[in-house]
PDB file of N, CA and C in Angstrom:
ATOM      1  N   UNK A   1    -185.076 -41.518 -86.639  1.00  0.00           N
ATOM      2  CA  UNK A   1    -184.684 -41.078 -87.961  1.00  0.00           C
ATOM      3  C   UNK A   1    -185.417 -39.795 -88.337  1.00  0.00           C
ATOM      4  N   UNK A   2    -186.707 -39.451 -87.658  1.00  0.00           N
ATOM      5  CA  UNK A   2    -187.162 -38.041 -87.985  1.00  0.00           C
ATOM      6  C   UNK A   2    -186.049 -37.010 -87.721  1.00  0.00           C
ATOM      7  N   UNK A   3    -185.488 -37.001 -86.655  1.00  0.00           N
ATOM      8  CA  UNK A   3    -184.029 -35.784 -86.890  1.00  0.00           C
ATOM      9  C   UNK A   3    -183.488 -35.737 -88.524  1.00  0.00           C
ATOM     10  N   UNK A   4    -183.163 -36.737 -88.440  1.00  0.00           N
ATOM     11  CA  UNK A   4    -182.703 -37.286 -90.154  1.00  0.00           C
ATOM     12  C   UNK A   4    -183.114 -36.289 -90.761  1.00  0.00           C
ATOM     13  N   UNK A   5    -184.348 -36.602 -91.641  1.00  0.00           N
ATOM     14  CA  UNK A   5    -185.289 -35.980 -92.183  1.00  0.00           C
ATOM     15  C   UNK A   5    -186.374 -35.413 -92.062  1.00  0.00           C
ATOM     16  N   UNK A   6    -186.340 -34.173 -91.158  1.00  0.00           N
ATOM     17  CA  UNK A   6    -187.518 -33.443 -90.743  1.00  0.00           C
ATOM     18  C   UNK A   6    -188.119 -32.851 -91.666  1.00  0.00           C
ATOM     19  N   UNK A   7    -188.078 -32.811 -93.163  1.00  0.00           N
ATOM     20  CA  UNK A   7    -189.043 -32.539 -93.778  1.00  0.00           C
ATOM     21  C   UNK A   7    -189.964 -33.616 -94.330  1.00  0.00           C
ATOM     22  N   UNK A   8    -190.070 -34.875 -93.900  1.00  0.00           N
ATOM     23  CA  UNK A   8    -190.595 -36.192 -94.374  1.00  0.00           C
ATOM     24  C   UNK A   8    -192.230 -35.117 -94.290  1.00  0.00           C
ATOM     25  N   UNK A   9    -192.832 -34.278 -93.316  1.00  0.00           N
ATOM     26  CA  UNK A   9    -193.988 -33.956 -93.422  1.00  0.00           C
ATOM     27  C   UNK A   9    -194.175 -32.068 -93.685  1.00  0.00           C
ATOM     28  N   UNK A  10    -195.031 -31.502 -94.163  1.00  0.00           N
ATOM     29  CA  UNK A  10    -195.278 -30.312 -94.787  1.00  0.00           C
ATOM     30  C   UNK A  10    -196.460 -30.185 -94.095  1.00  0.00           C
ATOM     31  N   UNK A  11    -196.600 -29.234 -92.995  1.00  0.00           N
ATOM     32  CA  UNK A  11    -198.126 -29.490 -92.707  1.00  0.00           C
ATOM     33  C   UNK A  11    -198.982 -30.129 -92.388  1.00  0.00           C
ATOM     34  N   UNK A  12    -198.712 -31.096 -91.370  1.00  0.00           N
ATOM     35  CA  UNK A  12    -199.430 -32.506 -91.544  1.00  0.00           C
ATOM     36  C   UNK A  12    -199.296 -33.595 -92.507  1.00  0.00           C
ATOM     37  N   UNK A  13    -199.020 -32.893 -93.776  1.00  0.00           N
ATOM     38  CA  UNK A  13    -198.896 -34.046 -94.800  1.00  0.00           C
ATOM     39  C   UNK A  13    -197.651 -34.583 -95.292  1.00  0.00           C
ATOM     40  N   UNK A  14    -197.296 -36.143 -95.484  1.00  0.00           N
ATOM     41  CA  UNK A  14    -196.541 -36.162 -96.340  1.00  0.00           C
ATOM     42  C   UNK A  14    -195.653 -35.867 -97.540  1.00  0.00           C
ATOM     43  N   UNK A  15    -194.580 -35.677 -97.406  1.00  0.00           N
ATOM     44  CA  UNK A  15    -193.690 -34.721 -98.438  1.00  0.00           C
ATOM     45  C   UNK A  15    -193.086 -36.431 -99.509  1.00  0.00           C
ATOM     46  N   UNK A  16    -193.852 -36.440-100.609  1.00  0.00           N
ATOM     47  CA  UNK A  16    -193.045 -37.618-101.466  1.00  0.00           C
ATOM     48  C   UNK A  16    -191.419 -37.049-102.103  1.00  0.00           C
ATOM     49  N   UNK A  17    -190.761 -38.104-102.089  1.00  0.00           N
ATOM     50  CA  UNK A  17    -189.109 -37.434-102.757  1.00  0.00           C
ATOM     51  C   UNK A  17    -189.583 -38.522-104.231  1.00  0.00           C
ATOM     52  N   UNK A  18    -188.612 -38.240-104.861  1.00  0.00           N
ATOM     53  CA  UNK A  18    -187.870 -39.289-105.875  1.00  0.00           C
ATOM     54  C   UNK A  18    -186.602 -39.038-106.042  1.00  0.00           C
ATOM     55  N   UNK A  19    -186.152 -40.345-106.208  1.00  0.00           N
ATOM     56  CA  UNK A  19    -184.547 -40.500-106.626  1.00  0.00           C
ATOM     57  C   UNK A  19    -184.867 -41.034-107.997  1.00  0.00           C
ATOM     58  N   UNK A  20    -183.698 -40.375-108.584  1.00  0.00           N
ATOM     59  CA  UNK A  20    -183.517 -41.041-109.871  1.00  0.00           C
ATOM     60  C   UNK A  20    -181.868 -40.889-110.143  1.00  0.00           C
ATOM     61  N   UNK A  21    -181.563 -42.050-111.003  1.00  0.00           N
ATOM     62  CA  UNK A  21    -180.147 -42.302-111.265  1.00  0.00           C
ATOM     63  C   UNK A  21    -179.887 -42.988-112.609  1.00  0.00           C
ATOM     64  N   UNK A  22    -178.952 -42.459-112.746  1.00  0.00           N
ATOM     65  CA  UNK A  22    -178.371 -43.060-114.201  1.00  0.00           C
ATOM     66  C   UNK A  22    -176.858 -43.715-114.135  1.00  0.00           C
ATOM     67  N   UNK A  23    -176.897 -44.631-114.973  1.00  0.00           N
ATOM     68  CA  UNK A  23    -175.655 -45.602-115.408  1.00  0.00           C
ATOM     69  C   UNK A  23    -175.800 -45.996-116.529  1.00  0.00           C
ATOM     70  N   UNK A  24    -174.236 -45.832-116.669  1.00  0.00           N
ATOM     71  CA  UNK A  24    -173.636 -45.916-118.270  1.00  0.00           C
ATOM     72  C   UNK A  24    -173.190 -47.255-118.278  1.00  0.00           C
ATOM     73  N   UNK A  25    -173.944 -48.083-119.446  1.00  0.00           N
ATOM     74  CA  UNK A  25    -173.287 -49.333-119.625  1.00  0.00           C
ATOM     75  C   UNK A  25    -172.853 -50.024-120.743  1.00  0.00           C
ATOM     76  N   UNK A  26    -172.226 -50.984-120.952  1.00  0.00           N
ATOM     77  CA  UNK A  26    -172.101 -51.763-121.992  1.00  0.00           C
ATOM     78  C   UNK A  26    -173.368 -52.368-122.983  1.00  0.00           C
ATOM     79  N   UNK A  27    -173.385 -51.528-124.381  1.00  0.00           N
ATOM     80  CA  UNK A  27    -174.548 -51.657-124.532  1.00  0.00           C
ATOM     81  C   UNK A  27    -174.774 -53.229-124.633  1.00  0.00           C
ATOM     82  N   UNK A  28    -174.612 -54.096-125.017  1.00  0.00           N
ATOM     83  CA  UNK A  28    -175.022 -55.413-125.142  1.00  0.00           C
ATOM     84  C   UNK A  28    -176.049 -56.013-123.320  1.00  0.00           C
ATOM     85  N   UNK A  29    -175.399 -55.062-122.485  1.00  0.00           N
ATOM     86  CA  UNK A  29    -176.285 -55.343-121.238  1.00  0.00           C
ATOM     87  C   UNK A  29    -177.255 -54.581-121.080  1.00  0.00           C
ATOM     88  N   UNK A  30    -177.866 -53.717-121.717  1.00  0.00           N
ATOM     89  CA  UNK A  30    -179.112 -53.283-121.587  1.00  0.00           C
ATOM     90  C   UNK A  30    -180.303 -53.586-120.994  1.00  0.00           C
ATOM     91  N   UNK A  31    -180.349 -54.364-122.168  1.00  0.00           N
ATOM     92  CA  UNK A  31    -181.766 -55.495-121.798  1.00  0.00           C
ATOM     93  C   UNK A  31    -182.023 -56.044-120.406  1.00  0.00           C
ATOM     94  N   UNK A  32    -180.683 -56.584-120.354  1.00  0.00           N
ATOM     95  CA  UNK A  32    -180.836 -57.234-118.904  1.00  0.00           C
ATOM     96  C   UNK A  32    -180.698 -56.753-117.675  1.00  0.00           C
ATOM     97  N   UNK A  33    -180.000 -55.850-117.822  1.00  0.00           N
ATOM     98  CA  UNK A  33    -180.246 -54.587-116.317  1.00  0.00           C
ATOM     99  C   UNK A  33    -181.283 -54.016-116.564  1.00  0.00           C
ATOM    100  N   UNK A  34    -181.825 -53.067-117.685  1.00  0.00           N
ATOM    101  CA  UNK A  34    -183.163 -52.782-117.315  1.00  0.00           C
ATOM    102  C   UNK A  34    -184.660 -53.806-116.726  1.00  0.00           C
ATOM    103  N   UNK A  35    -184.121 -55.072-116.973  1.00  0.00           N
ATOM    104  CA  UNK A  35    -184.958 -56.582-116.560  1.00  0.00           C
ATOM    105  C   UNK A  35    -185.102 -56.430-115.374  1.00  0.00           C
ATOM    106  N   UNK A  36    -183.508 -56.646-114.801  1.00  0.00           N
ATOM    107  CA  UNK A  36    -183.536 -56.730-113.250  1.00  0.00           C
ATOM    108  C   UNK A  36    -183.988 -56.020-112.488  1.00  0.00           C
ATOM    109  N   UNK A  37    -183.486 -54.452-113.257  1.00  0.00           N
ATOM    110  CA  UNK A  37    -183.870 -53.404-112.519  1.00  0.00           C
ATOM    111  C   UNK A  37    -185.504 -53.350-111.881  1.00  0.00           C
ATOM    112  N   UNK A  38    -186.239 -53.388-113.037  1.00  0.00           N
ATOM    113  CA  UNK A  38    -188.115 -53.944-113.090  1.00  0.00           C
ATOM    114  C   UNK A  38    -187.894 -54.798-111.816  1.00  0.00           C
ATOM    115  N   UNK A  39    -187.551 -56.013-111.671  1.00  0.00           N
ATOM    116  CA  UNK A  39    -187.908 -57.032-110.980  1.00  0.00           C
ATOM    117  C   UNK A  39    -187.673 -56.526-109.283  1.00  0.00           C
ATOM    118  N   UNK A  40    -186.086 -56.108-109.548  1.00  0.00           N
ATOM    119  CA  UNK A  40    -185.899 -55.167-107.929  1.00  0.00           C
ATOM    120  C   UNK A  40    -186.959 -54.205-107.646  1.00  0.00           C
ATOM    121  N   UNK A  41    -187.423 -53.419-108.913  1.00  0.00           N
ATOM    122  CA  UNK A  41    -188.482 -52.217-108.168  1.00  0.00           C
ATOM    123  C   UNK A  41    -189.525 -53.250-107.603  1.00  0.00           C
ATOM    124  N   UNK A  42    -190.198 -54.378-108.438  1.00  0.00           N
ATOM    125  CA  UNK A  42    -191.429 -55.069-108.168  1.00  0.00           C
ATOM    126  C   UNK A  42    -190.948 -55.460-106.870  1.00  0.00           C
ATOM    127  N   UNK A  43    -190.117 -56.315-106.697  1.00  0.00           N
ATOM    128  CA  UNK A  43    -189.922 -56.780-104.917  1.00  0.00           C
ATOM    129  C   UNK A  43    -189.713 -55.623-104.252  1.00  0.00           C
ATOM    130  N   UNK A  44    -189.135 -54.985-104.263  1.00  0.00           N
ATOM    131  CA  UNK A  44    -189.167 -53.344-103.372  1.00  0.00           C
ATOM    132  C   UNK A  44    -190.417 -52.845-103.019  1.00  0.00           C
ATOM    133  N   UNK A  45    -191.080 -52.960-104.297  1.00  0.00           N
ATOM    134  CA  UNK A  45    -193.120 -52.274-103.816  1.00  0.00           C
ATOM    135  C   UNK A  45    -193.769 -53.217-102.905  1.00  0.00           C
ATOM    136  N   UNK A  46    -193.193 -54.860-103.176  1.00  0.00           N
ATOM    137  CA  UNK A  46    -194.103 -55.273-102.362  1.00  0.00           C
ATOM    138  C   UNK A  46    -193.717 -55.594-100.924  1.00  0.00           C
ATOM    139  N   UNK A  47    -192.446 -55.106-101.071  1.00  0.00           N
ATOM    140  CA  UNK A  47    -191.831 -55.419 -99.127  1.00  0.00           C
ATOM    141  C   UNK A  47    -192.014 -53.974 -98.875  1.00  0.00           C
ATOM    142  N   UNK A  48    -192.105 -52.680 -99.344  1.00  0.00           N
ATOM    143  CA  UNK A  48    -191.986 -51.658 -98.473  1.00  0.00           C
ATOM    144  C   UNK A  48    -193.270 -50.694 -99.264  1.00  0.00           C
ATOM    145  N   UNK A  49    -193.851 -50.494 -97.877  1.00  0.00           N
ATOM    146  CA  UNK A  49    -195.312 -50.015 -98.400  1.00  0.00           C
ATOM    147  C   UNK A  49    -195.055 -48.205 -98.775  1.00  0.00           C
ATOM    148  N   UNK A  50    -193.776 -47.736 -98.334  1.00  0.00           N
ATOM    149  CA  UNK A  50    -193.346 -46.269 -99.155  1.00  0.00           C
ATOM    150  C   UNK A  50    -192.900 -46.407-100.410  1.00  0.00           C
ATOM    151  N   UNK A  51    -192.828 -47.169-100.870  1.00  0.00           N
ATOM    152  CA  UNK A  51    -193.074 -47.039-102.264  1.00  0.00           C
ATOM    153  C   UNK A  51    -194.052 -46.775-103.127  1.00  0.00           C
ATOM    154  N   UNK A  52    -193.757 -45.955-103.904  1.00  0.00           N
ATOM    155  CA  UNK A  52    -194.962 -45.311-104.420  1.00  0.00           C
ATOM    156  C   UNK A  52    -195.377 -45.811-106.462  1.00  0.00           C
ATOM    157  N   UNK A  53    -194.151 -45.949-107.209  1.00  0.00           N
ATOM    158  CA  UNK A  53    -194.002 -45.687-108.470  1.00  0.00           C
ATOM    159  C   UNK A  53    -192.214 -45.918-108.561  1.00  0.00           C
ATOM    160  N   UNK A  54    -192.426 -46.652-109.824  1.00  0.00           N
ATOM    161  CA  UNK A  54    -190.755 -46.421-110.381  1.00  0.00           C
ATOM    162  C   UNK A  54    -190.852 -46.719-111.739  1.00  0.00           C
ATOM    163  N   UNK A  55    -189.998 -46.398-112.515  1.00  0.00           N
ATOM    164  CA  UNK A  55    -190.073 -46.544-114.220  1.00  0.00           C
ATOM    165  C   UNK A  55    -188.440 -46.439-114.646  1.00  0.00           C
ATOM    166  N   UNK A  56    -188.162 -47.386-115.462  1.00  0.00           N
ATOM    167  CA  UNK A  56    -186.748 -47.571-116.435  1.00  0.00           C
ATOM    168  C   UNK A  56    -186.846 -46.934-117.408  1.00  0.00           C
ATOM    169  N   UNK A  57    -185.925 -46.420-117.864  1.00  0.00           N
ATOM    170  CA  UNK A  57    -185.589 -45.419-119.073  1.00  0.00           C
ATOM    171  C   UNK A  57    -184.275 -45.866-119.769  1.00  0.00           C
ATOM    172  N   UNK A  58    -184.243 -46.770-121.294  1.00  0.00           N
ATOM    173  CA  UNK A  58    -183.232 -47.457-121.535  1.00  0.00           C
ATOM    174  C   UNK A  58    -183.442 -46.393-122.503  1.00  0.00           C
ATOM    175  N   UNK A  59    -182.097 -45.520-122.641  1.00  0.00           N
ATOM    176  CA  UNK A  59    -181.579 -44.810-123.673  1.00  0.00           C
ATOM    177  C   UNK A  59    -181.229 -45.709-124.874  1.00  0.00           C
ATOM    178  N   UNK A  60    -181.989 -44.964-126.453  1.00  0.00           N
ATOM    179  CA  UNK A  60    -181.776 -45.160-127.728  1.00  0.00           C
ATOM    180  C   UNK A  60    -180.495 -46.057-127.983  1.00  0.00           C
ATOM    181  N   UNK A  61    -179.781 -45.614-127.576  1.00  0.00           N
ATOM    182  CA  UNK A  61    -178.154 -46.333-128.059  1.00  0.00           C
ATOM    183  C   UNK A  61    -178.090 -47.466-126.891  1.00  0.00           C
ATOM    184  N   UNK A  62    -178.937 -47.795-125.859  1.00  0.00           N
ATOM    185  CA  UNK A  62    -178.151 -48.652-125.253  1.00  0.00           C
ATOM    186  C   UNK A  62    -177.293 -48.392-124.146  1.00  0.00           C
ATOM    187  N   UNK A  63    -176.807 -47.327-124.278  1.00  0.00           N
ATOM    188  CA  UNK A  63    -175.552 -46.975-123.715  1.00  0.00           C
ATOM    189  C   UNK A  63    -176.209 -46.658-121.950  1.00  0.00           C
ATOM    190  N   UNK A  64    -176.946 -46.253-121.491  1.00  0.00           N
ATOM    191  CA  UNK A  64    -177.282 -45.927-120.268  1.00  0.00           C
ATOM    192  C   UNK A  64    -178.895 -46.130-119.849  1.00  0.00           C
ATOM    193  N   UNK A  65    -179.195 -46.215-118.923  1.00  0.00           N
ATOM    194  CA  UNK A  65    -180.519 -46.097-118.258  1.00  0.00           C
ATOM    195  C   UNK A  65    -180.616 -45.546-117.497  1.00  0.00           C
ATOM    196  N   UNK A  66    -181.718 -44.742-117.177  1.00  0.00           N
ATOM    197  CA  UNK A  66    -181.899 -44.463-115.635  1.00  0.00           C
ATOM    198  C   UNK A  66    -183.286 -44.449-115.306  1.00  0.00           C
ATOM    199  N   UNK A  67    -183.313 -44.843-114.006  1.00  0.00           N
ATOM    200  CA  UNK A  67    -184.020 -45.109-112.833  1.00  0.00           C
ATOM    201  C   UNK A  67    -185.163 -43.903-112.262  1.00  0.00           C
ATOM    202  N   UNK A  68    -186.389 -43.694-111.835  1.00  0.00           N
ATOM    203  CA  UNK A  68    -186.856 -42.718-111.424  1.00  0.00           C
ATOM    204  C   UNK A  68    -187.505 -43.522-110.116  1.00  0.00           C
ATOM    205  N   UNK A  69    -187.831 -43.092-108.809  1.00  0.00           N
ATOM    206  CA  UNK A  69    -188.428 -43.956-108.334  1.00  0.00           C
ATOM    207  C   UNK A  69    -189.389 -42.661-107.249  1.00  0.00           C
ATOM    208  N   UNK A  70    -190.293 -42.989-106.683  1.00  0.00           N
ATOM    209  CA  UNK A  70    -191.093 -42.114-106.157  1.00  0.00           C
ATOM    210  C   UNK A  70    -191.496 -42.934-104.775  1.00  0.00           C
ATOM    211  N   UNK A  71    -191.159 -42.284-103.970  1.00  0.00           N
ATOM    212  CA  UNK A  71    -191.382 -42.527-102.359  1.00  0.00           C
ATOM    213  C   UNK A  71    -192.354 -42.095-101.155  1.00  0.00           C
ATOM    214  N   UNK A  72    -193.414 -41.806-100.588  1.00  0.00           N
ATOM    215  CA  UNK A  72    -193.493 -41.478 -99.848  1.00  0.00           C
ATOM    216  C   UNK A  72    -193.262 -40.774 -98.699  1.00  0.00           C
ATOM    217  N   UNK A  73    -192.147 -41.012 -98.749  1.00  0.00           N
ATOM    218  CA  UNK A  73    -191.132 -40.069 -97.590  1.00  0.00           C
ATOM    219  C   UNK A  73    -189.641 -40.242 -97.540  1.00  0.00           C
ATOM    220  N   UNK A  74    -188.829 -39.684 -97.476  1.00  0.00           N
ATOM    221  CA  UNK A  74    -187.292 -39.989 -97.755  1.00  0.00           C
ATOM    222  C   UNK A  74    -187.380 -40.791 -96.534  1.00  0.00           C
ATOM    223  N   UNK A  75    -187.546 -41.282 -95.681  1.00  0.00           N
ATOM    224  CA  UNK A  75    -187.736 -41.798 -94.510  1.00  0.00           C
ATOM    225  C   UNK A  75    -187.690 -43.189 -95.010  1.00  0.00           C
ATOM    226  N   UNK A  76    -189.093 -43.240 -95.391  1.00  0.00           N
ATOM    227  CA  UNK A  76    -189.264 -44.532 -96.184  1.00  0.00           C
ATOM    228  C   UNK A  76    -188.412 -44.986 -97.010  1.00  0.00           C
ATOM    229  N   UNK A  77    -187.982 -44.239 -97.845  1.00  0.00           N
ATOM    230  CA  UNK A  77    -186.585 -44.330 -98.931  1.00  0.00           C
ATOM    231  C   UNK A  77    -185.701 -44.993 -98.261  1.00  0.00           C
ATOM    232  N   UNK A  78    -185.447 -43.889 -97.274  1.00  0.00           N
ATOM    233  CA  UNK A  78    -184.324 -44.279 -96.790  1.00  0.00           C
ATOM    234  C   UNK A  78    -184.368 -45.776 -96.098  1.00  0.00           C
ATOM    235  N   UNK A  79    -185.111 -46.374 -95.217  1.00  0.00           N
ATOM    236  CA  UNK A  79    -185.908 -48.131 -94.924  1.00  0.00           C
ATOM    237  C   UNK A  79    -185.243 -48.828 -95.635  1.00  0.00           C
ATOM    238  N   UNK A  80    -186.098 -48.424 -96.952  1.00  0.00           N
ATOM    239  CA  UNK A  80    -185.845 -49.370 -97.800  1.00  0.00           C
ATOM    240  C   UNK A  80    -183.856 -49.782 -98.012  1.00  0.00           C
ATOM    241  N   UNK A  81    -183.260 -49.011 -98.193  1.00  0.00           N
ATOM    242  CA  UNK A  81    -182.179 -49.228 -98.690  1.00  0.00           C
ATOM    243  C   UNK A  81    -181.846 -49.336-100.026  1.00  0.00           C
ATOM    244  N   UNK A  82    -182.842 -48.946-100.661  1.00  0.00           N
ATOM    245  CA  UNK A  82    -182.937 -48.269-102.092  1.00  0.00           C
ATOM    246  C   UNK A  82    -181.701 -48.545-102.666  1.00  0.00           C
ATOM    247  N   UNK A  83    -180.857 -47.333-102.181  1.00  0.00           N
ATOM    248  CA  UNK A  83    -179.671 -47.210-102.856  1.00  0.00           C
ATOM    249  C   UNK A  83    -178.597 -48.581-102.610  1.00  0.00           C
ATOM    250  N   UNK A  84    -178.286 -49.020-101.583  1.00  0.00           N
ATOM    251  CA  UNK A  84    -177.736 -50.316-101.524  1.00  0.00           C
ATOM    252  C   UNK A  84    -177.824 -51.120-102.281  1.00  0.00           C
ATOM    253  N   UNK A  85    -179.368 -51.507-102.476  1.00  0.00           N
ATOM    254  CA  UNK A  85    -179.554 -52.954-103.182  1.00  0.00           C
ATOM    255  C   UNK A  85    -179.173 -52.307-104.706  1.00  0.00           C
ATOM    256  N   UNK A  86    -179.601 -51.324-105.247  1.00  0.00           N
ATOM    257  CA  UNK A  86    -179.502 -50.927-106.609  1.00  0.00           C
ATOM    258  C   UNK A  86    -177.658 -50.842-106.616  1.00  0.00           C
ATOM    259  N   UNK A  87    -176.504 -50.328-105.919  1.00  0.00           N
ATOM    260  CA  UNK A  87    -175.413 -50.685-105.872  1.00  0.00           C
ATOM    261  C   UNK A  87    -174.968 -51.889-106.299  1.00  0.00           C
ATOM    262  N   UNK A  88    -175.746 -52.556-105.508  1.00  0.00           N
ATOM    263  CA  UNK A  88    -175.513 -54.148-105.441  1.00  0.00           C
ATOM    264  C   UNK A  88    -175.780 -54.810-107.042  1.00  0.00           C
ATOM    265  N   UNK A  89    -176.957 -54.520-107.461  1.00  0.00           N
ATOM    266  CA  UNK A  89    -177.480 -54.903-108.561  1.00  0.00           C
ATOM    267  C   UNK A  89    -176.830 -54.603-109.583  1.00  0.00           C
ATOM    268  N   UNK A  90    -175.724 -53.257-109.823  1.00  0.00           N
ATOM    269  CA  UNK A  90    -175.065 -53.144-110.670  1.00  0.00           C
ATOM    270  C   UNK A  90    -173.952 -53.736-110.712  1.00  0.00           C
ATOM    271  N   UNK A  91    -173.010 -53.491-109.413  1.00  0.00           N
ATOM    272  CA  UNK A  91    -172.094 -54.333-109.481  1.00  0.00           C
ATOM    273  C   UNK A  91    -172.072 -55.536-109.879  1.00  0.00           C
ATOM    274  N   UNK A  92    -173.122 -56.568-110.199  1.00  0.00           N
ATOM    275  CA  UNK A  92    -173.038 -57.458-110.667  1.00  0.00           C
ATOM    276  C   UNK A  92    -173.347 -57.787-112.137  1.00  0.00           C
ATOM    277  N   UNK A  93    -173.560 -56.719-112.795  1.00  0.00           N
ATOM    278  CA  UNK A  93    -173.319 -56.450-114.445  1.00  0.00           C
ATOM    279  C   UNK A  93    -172.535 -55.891-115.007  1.00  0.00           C
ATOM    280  N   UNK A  94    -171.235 -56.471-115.170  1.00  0.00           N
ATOM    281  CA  UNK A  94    -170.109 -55.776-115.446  1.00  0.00           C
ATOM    282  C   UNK A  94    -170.279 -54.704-116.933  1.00  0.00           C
ATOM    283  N   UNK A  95    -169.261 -53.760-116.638  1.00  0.00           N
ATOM    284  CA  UNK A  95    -169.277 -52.639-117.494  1.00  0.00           C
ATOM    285  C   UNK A  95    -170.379 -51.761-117.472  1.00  0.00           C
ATOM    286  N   UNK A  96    -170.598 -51.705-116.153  1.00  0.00           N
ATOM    287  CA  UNK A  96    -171.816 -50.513-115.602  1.00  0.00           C
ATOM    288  C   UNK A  96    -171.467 -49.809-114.749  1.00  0.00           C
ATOM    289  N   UNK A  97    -171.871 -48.160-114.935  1.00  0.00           N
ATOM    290  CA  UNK A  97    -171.178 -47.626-113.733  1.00  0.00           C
ATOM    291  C   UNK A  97    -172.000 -46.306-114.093  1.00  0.00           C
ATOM    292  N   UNK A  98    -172.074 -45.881-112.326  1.00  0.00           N
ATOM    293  CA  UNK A  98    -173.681 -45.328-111.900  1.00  0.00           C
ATOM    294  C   UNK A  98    -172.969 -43.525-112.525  1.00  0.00           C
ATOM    295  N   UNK A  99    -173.418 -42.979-113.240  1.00  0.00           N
ATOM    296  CA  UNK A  99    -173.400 -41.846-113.693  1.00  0.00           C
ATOM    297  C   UNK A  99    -173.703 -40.351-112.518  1.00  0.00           C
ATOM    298  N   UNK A 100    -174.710 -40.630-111.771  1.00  0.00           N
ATOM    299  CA  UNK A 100    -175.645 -39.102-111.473  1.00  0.00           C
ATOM    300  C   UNK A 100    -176.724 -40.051-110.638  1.00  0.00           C
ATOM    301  N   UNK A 101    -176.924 -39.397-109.194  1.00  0.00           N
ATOM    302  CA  UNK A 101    -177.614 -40.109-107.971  1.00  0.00           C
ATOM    303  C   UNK A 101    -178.129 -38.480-107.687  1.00  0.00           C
ATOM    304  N   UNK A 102    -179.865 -38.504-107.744  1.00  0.00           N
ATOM    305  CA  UNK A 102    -180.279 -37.137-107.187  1.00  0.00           C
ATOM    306  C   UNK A 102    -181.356 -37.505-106.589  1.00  0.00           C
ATOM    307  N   UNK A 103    -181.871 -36.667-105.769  1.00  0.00           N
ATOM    308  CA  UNK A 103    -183.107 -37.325-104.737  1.00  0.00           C
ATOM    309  C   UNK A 103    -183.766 -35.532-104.579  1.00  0.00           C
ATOM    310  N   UNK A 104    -184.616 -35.607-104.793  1.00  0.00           N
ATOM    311  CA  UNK A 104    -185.936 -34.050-105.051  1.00  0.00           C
ATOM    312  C   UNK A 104    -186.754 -34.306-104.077  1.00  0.00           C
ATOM    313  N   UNK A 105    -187.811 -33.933-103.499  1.00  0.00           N
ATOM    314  CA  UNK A 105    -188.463 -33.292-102.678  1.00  0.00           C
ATOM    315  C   UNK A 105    -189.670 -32.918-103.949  1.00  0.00           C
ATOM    316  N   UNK A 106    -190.656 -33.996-103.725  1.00  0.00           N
ATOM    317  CA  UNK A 106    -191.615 -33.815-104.858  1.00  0.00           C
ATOM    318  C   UNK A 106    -193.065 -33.149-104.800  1.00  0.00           C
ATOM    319  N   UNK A 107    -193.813 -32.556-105.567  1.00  0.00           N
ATOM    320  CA  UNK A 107    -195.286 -32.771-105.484  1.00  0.00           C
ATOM    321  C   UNK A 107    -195.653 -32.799-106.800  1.00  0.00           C
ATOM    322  N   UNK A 108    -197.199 -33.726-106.745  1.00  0.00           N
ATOM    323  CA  UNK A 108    -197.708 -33.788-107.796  1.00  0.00           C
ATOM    324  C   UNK A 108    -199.496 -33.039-107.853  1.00  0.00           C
ATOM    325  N   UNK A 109    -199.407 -32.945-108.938  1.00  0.00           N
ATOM    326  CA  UNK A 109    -201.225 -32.394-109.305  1.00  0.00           C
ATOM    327  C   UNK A 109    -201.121 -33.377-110.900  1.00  0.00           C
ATOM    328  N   UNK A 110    -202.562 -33.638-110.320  1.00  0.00           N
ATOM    329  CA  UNK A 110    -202.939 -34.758-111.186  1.00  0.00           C
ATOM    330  C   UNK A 110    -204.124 -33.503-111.598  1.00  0.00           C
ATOM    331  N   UNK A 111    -204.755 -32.930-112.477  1.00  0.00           N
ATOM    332  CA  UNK A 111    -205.722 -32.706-112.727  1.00  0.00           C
ATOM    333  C   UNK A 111    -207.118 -33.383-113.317  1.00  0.00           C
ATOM    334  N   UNK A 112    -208.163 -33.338-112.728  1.00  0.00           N
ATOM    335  CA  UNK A 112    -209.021 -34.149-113.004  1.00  0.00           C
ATOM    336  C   UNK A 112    -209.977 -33.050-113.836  1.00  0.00           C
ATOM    337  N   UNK A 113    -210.645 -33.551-114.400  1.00  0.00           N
ATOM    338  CA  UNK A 113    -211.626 -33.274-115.850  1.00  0.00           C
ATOM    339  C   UNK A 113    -213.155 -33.972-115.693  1.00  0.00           C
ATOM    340  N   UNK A 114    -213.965 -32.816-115.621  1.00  0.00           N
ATOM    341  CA  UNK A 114    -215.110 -33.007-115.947  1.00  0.00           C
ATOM    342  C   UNK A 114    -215.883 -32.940-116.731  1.00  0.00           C
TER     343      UNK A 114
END
C-alpha cells in the first residue's frame, strides 16, 4: 500500500491527514448520530493504533454534523476503513445523507510557553 500513498512520510517523518465530513440530517436524529458517531470513533481508537483524535460538530439547528478525524498516516486511515464503517453507520439513520468527504495532508505546532 506504500505505492498507494507515498506521501504517508516527509523526511523520515510521518505525514498526519484528517478527514472530515459532513451530513445533513433529520433534525430530530441529531442526538443520536452524533452518539454513535462518539462511540464508532472510541472503538476505532482502540482497534487501530493510527488514530490519532476525532471530534463531532452538531450544527445549531440540528440539521447536520460533521466529523473531523486525525490520522497518522493516510495509510493507517486507509486500514482502518474509516470511511466504510462511517457509510455504514449512516445508512442506518434514516434521513441522513453525507454532504462533503475531504481528507488534507496535515501539520500541527502546538506551541509551548514558558
Amino acid at each position: 500500500m506504500a505505492e498507494q500513498f507515498p506521501n504517508d512520510e516527509i523526511n523520515g517523518k510521518p505525514r498526519a491527514i484528517v478527514h472530515i465530513f459532513s451530513a445533513a440530517l433529520d433534525p430530530d436524529k441529531s442526538a443520536e448520530l452524533a452518539s454513535r458517531l462518539t462511540d464508532l470513533m472510541r472503538e476505532v481508537s482502540e482497534e487501530n493504533e493510527g488514530f490519532l483524535e476525532g471530534r463531532v460538530f452538531e450544527g445549531d439547528d440540528g440539521k447536520s454534523v460533521t466529523v473531523t478525524t486525525i490520522w497518522k498516516t493516510r495509510h493507517l486511515w486507509a486500514n482502518a476503513i474509516w470511511d466504510e464503517r462511517v457509510d455504514l453507520l449512516l445508512e442506518s439513520v434514516s434521513g441522513s445523507e453525507v454532504l462533503d468527504v475531504m481528507c488534507y495532508e496535515s501539520a500541527r505546532i502546538v506551541p509551548t510557553r514558558s
